[in-house]
N, C-alpha and C. Protein backbone atom coordinates (compact mmCIF):
# COMPACT_ATOMS: atom_id res chain seq x y z
N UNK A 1 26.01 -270.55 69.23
CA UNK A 1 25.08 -271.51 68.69
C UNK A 1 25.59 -272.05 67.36
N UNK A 2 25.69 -270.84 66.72
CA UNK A 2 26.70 -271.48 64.98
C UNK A 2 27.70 -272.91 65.24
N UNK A 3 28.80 -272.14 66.17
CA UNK A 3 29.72 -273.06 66.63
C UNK A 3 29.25 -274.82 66.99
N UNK A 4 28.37 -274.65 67.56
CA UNK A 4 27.67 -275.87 67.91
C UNK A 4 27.31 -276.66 66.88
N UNK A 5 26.89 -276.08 66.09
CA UNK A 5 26.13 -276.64 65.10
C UNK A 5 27.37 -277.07 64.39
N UNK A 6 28.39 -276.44 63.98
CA UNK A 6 29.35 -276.71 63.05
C UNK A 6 30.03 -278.14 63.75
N UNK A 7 30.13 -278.38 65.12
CA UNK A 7 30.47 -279.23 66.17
C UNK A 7 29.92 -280.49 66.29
N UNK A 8 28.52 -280.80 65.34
CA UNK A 8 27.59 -282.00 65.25
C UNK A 8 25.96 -282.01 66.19
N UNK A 9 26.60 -280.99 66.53
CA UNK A 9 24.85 -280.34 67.49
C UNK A 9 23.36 -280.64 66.79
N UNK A 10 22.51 -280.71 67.10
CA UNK A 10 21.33 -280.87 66.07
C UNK A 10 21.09 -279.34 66.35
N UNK A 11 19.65 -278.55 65.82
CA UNK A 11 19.62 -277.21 66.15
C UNK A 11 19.01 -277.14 67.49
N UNK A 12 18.39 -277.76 67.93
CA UNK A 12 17.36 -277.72 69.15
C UNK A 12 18.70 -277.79 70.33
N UNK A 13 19.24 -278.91 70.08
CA UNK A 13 20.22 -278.86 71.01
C UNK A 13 20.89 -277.62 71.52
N UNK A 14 21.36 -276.96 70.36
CA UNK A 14 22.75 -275.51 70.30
C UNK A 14 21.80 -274.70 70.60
N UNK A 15 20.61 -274.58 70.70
CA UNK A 15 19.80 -272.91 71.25
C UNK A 15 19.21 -273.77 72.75
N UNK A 16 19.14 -274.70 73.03
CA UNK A 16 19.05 -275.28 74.44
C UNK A 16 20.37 -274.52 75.35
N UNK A 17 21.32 -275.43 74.67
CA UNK A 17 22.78 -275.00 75.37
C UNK A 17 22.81 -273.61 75.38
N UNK A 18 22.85 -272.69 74.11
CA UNK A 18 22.89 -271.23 74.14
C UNK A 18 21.90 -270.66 75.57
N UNK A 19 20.63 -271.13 75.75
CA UNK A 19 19.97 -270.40 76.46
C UNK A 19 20.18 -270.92 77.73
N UNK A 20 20.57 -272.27 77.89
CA UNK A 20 20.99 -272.44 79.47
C UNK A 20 21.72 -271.52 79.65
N UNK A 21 22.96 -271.26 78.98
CA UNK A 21 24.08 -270.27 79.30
C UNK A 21 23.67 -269.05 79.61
N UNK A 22 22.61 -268.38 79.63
CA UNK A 22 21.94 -267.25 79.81
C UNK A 22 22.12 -266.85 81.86
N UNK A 23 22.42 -266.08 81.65
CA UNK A 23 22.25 -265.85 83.37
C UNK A 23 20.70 -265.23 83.57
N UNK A 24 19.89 -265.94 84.14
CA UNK A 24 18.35 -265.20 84.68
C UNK A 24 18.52 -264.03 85.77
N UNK A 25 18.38 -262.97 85.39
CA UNK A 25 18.40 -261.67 86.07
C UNK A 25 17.23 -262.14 87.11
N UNK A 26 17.08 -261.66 88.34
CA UNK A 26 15.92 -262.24 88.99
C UNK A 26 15.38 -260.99 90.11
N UNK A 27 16.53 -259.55 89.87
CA UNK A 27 15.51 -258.83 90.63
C UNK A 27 14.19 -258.80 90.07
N UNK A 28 13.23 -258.17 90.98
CA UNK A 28 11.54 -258.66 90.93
C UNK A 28 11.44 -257.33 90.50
N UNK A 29 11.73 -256.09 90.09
CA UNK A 29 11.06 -254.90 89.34
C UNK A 29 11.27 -255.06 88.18
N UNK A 30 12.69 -255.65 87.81
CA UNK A 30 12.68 -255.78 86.11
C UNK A 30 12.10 -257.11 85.88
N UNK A 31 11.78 -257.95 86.49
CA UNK A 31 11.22 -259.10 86.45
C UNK A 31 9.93 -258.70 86.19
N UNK A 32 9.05 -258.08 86.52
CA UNK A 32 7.53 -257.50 86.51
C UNK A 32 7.61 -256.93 84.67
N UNK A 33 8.82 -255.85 84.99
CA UNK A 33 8.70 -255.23 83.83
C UNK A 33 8.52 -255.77 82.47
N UNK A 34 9.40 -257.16 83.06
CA UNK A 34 9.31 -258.21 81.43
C UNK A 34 8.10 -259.25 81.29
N UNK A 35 7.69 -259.67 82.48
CA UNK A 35 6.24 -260.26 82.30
C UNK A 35 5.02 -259.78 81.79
N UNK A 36 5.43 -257.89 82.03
CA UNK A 36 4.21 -257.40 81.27
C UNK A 36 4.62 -257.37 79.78
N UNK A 37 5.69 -256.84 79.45
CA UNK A 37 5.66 -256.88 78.06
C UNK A 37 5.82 -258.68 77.20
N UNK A 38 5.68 -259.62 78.39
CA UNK A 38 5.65 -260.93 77.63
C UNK A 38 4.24 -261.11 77.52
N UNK A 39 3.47 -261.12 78.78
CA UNK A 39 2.68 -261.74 78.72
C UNK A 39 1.32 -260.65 79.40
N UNK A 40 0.98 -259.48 79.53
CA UNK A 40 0.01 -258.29 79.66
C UNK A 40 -0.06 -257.96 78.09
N UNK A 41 1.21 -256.90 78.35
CA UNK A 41 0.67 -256.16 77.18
C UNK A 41 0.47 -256.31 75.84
N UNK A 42 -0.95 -256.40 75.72
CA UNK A 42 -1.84 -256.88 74.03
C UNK A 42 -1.22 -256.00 72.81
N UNK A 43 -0.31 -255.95 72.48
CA UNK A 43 0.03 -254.36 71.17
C UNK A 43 0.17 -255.55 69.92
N UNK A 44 0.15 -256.25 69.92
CA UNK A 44 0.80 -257.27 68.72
C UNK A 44 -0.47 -257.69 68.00
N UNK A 45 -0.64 -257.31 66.66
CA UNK A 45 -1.71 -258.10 65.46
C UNK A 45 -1.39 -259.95 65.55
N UNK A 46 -2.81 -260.42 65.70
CA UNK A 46 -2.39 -262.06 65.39
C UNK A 46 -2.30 -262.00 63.87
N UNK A 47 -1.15 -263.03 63.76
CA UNK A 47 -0.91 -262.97 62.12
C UNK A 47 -2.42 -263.69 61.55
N UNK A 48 -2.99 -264.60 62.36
CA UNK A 48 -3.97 -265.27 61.88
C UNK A 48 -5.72 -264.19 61.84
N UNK A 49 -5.97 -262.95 62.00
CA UNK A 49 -6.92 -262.02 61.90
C UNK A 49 -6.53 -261.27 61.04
N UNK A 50 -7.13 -260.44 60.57
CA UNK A 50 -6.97 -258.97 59.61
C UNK A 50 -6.56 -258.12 60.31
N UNK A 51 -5.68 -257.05 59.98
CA UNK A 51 -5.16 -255.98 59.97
C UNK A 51 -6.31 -255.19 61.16
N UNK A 52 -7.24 -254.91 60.60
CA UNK A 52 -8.41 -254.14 61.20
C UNK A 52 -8.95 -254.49 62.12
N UNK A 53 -8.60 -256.11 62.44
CA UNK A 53 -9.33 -256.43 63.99
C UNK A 53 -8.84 -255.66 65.05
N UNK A 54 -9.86 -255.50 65.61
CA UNK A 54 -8.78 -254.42 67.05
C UNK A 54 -8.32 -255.57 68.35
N UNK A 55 -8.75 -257.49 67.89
CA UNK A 55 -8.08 -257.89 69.21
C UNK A 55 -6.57 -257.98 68.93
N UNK A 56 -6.06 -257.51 69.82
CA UNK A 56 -4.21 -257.90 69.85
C UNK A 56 -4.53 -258.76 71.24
N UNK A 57 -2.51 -259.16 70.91
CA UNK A 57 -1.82 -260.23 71.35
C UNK A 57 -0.28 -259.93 72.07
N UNK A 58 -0.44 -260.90 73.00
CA UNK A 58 0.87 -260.61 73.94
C UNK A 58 2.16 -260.73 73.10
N UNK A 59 3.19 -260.36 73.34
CA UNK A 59 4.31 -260.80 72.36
C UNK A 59 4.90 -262.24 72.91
N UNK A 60 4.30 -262.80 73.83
CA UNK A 60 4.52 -264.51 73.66
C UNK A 60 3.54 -264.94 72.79
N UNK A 61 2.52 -264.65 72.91
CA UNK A 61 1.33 -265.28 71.75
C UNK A 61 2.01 -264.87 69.96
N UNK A 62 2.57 -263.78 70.21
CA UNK A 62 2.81 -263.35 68.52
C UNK A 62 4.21 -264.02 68.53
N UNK A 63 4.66 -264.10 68.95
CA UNK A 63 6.21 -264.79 68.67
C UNK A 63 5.75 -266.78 68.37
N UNK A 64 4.97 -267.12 69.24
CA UNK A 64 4.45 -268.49 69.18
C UNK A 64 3.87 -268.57 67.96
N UNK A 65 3.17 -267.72 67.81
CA UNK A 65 2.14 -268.32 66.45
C UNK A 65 3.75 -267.78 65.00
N UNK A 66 4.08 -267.10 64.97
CA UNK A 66 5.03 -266.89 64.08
C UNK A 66 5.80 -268.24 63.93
N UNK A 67 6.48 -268.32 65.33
CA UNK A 67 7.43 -269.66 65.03
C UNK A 67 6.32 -271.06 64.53
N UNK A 68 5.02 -271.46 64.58
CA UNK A 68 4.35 -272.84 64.27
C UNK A 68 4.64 -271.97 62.76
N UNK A 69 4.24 -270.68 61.72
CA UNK A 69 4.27 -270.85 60.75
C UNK A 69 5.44 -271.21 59.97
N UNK A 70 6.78 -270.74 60.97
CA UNK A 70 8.51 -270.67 60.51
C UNK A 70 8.14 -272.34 60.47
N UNK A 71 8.14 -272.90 61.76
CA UNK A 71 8.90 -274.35 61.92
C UNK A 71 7.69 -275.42 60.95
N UNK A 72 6.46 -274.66 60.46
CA UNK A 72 5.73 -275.51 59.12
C UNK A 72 6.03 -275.05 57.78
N UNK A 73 7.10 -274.34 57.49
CA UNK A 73 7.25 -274.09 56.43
C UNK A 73 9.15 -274.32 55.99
N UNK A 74 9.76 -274.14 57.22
CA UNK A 74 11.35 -274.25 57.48
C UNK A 74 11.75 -276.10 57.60
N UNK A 75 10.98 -276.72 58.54
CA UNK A 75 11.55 -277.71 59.34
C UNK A 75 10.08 -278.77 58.71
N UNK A 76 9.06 -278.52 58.33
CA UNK A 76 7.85 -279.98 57.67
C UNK A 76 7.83 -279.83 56.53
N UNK A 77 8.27 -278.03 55.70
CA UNK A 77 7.85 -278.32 54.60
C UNK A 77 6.54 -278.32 54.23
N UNK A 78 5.97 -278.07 54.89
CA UNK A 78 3.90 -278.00 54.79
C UNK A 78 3.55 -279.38 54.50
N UNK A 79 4.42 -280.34 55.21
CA UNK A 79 4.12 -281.94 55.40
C UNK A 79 2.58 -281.92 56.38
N UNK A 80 1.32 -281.52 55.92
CA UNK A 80 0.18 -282.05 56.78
C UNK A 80 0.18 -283.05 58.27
N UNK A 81 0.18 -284.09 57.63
CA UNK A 81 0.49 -285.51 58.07
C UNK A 81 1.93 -285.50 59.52
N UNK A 82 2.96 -284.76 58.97
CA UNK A 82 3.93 -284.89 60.35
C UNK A 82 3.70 -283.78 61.30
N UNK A 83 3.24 -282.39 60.62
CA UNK A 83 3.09 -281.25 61.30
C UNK A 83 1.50 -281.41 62.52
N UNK A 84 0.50 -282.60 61.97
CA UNK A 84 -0.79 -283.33 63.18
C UNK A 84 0.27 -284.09 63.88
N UNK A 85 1.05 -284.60 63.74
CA UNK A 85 1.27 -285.98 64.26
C UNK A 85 1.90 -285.23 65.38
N UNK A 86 3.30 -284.23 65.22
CA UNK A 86 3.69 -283.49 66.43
C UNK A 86 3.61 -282.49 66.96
N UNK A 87 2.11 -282.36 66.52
CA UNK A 87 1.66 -281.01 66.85
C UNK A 87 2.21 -279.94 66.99
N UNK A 88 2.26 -279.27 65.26
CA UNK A 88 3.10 -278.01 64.79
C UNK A 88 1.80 -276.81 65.41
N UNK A 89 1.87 -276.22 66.37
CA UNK A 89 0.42 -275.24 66.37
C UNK A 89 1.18 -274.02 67.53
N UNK A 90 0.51 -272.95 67.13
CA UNK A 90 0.96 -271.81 68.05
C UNK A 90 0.53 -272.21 69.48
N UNK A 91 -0.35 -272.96 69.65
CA UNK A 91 -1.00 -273.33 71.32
C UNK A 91 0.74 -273.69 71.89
N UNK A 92 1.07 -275.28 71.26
CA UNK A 92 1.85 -275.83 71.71
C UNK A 92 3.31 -274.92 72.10
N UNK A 93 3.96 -274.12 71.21
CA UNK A 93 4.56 -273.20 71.20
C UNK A 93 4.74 -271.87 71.84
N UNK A 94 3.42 -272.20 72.15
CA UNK A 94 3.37 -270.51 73.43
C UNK A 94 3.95 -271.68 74.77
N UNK A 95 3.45 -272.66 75.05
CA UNK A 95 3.67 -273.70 75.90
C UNK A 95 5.10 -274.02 75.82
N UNK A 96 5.75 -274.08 75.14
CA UNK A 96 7.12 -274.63 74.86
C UNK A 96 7.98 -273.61 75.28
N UNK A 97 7.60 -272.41 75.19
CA UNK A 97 8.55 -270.71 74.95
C UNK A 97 9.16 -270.54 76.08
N UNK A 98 10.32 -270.21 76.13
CA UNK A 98 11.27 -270.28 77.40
C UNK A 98 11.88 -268.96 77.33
N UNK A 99 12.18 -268.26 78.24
CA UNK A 99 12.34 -267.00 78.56
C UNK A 99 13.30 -266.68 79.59
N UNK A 100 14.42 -265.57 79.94
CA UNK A 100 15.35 -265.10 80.78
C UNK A 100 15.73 -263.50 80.80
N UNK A 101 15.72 -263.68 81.88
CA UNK A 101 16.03 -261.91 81.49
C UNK A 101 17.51 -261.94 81.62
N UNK A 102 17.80 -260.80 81.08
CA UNK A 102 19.46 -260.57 81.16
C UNK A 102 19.72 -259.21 81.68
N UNK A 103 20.99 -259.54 82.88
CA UNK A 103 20.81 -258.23 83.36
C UNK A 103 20.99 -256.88 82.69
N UNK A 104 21.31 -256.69 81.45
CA UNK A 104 21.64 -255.93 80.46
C UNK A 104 20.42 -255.13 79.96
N UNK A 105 19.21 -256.23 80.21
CA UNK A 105 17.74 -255.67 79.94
C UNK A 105 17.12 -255.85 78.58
N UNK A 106 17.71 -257.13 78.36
CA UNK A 106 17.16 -257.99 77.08
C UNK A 106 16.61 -259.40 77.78
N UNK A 107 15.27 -259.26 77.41
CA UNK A 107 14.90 -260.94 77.00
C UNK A 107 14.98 -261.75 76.41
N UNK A 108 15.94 -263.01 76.59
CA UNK A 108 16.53 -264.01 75.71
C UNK A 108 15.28 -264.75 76.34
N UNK A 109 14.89 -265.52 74.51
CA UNK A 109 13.74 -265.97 74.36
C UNK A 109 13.82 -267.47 73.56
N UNK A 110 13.47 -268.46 73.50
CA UNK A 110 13.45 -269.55 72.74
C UNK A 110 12.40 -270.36 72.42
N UNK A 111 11.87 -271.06 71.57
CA UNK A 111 11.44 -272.16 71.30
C UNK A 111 12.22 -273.07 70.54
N UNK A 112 13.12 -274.68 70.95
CA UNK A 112 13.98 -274.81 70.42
C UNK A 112 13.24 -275.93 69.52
N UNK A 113 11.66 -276.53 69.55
CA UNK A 113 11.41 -277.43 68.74
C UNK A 113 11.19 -276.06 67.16
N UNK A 114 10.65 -274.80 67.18
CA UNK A 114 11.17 -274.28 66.30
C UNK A 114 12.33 -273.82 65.43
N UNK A 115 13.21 -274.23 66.31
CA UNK A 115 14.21 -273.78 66.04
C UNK A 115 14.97 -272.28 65.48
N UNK A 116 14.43 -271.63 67.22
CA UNK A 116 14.52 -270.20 66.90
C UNK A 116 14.98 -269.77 68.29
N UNK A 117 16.10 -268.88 68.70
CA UNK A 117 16.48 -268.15 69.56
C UNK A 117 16.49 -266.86 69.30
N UNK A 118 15.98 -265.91 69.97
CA UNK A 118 15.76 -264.54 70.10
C UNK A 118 16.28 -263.89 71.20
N UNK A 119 15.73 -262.64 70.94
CA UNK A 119 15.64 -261.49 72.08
C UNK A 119 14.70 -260.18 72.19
N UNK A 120 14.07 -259.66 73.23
CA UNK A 120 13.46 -258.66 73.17
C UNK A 120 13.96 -257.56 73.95
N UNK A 121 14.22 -256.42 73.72
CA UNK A 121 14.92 -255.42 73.91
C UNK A 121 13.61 -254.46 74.81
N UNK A 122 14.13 -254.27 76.43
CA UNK A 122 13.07 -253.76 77.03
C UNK A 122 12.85 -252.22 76.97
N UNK A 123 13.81 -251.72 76.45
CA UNK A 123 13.53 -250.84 76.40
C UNK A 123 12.78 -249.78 74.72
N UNK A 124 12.51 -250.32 73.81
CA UNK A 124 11.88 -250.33 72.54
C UNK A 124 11.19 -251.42 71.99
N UNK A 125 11.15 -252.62 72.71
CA UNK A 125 10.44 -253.80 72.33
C UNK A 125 10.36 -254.38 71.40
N UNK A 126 11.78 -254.01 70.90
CA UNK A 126 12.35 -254.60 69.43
C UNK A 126 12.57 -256.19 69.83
N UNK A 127 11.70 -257.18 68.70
CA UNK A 127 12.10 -258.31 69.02
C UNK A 127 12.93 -258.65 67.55
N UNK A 128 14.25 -259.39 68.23
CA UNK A 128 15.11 -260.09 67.18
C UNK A 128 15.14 -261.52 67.24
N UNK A 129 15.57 -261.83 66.16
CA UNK A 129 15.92 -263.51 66.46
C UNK A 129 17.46 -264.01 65.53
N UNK A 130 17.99 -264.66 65.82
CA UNK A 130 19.23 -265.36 65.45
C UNK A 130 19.45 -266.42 64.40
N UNK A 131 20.05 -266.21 63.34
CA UNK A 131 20.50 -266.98 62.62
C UNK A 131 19.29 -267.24 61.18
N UNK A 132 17.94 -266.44 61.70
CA UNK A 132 16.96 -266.46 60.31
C UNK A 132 16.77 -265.11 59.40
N UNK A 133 17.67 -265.00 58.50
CA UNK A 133 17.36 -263.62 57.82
C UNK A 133 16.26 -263.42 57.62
N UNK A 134 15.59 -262.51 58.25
CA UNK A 134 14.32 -261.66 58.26
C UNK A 134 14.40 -261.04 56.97
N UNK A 135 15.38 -260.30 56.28
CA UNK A 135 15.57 -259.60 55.54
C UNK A 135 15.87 -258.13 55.88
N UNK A 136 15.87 -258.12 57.25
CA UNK A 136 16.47 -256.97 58.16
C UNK A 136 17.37 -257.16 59.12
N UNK A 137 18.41 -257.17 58.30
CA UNK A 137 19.33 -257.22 59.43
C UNK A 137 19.63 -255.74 60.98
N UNK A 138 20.08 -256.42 61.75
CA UNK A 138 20.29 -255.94 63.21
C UNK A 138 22.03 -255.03 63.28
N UNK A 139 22.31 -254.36 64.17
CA UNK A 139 23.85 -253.77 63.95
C UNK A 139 24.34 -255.22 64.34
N UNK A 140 24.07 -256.24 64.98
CA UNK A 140 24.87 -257.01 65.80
C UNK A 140 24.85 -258.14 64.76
N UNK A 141 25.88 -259.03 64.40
CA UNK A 141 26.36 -259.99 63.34
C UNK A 141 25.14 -261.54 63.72
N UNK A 142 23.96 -261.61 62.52
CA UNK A 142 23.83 -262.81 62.96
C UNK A 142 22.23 -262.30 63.48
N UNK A 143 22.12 -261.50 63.87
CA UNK A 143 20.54 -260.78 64.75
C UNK A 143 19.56 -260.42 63.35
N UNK A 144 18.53 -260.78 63.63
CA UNK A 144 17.43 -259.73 62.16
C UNK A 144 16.44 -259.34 63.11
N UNK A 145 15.59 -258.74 62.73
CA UNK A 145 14.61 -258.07 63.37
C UNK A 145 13.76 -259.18 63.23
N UNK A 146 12.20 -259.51 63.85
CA UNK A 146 11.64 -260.62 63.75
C UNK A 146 10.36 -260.12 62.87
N UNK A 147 10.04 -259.00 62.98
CA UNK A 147 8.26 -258.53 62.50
C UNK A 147 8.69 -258.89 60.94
N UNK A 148 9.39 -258.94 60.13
CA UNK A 148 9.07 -258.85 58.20
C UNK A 148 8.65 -260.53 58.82
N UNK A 149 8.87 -261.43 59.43
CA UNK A 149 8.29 -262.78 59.46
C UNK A 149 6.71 -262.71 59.87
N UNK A 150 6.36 -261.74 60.44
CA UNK A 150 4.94 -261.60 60.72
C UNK A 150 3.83 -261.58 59.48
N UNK A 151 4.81 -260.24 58.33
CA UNK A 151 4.23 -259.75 57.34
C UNK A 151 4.46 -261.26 56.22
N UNK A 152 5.66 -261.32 56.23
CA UNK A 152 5.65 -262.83 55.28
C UNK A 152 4.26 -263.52 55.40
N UNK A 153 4.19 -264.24 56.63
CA UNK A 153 3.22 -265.12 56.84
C UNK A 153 1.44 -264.84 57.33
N UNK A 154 1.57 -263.74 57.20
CA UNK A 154 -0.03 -262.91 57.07
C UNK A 154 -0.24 -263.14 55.55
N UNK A 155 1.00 -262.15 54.75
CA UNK A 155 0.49 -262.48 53.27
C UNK A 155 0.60 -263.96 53.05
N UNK A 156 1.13 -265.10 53.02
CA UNK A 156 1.10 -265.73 52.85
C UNK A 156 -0.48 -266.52 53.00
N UNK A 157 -1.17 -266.25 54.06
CA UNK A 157 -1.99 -266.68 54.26
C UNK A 157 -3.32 -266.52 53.66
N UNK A 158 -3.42 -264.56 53.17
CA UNK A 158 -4.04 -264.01 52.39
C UNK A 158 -4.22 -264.77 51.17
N UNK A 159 -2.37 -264.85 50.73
CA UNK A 159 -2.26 -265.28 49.14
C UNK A 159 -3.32 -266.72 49.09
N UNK A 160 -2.98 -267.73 50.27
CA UNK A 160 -3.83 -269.02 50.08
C UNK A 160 -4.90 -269.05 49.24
N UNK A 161 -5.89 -268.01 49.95
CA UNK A 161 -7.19 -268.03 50.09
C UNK A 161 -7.17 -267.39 48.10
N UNK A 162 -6.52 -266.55 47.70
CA UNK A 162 -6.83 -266.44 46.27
C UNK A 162 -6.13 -267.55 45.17
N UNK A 163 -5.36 -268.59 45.71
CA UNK A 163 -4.76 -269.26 44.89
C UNK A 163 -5.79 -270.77 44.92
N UNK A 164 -5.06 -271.58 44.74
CA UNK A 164 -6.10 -272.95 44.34
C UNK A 164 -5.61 -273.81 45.98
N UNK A 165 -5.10 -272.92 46.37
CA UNK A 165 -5.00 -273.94 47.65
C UNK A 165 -5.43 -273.31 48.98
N UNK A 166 -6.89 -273.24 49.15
CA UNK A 166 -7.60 -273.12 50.09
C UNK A 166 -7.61 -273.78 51.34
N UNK A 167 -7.16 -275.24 50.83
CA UNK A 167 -7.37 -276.43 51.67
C UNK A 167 -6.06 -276.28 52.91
N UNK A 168 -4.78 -276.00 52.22
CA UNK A 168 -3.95 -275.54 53.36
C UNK A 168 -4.21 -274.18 54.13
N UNK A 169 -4.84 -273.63 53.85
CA UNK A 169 -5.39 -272.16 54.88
C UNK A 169 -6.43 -273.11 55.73
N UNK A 170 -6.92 -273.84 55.42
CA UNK A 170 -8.62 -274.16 56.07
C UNK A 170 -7.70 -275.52 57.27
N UNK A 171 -6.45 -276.07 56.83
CA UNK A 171 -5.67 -276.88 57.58
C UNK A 171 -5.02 -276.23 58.75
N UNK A 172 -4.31 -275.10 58.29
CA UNK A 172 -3.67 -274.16 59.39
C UNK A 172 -4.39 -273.70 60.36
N UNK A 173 -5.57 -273.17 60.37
CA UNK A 173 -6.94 -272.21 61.18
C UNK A 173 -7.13 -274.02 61.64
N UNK A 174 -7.37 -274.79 61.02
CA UNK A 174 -8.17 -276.11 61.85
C UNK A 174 -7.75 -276.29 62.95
N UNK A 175 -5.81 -276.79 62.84
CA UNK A 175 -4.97 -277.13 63.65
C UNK A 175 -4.52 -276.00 65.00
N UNK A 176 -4.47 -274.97 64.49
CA UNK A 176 -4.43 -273.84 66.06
C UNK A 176 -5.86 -273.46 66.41
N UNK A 177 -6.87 -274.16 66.17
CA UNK A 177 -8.03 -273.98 66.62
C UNK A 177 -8.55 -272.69 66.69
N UNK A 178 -8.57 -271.93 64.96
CA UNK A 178 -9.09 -270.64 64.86
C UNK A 178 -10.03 -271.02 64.10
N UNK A 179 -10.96 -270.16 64.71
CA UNK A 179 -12.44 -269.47 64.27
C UNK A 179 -12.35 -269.10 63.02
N UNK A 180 -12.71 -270.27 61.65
CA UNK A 180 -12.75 -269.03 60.34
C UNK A 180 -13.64 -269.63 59.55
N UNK A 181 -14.14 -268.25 58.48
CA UNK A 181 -15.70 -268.41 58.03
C UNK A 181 -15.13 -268.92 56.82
N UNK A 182 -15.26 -269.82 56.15
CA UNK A 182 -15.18 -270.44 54.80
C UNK A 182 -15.54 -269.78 53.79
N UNK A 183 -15.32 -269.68 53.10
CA UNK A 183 -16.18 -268.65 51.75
C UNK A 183 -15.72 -269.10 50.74
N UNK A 184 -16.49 -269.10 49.79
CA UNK A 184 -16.58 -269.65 48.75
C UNK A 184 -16.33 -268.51 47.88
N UNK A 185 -15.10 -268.89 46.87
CA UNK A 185 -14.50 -267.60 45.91
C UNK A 185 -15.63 -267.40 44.56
């Protein structure tokens, strides 16, 4: 993907190409095995609830809502105005998320309008992603772990609500169509 990019690629393009190149494993037992951990099993905090809520989330739902906060803060800049216009929102992004298994027993994972290629490791359910320092790096050159982006953008969201800019927390919850009680500091 680097290569690409160095080549005149835009980014969407080079994790398109990267993930076509993916061979889709297609026996149907490890195929099951990865649908549940994509899309069954609930273990994942939404970054957008508290800590203490007990609803969890599939790790397509938590990887989606992560990448609308990466690609509104990486790629708009917390531009309001362009992030409505092309609808920056975890909905759209769980919708967009493209997925392969590899016969190796990793899920190569993408959303390329975020501009993020990953992987989930089936057997510990370690999810990584490529080319965004998490601040944890992976043994493999280039890989970070993906969860410190979870914690980034939870606090981040926290911090909103005590700083003078309420109005972008009350924008974010508007646009992915979450449920939140307003309160007055």
């Amino acid at each position: 993907m680097i290569e690409s990019i160095l080549y005149g690629m835009d980014m969407k393009e080079a994790i398109l190409k990267d993930f076509e190149a993916v061979d889709d494993y297609t026996y149907s037992r490890a195929r099951e095995e990865a649908e549940d951990i994509l899309l069954f099993d609930r273990k994942y905090q939404s970054v957008f609830y508290s800590y203490d809520d007990p609803k969890r989330i599939n790790a397509k739902r938590y990887i989606s809502e992560i990448a609308a906060f990466y690609a509104m803060e990486t790629i708009y800049k917390w531009d309001k105005e362009a992030i409505k216009r092309d609808n920056i929102t975890a909905d759209r992004f769980e919708r967009d998320f493209m997925w392969k298994l590899e016969r190796s027993g990793y899920i190569v994972w993408c959303i390329p309008d975020a501009h993020l290629f990953g992987t989930i490791n089936m057997i510990n359910e370690d999810i990584a992603v490529l080319a965004v320092n998490t601040g944890a790096p992976m043994y493999e050159n280039g890989w970070f772990l993906f969860s410190p982006l979870y914690d980034r953008y939870y606090m981040f969201l926290e911090n909103l609500y005590y700083s003078n800019n309420i109005e972008l927390k009350k924008f974010i919850f508007d646009i992915n169509h979450i449920k939140y009680i307003y309160v007055d500091k």
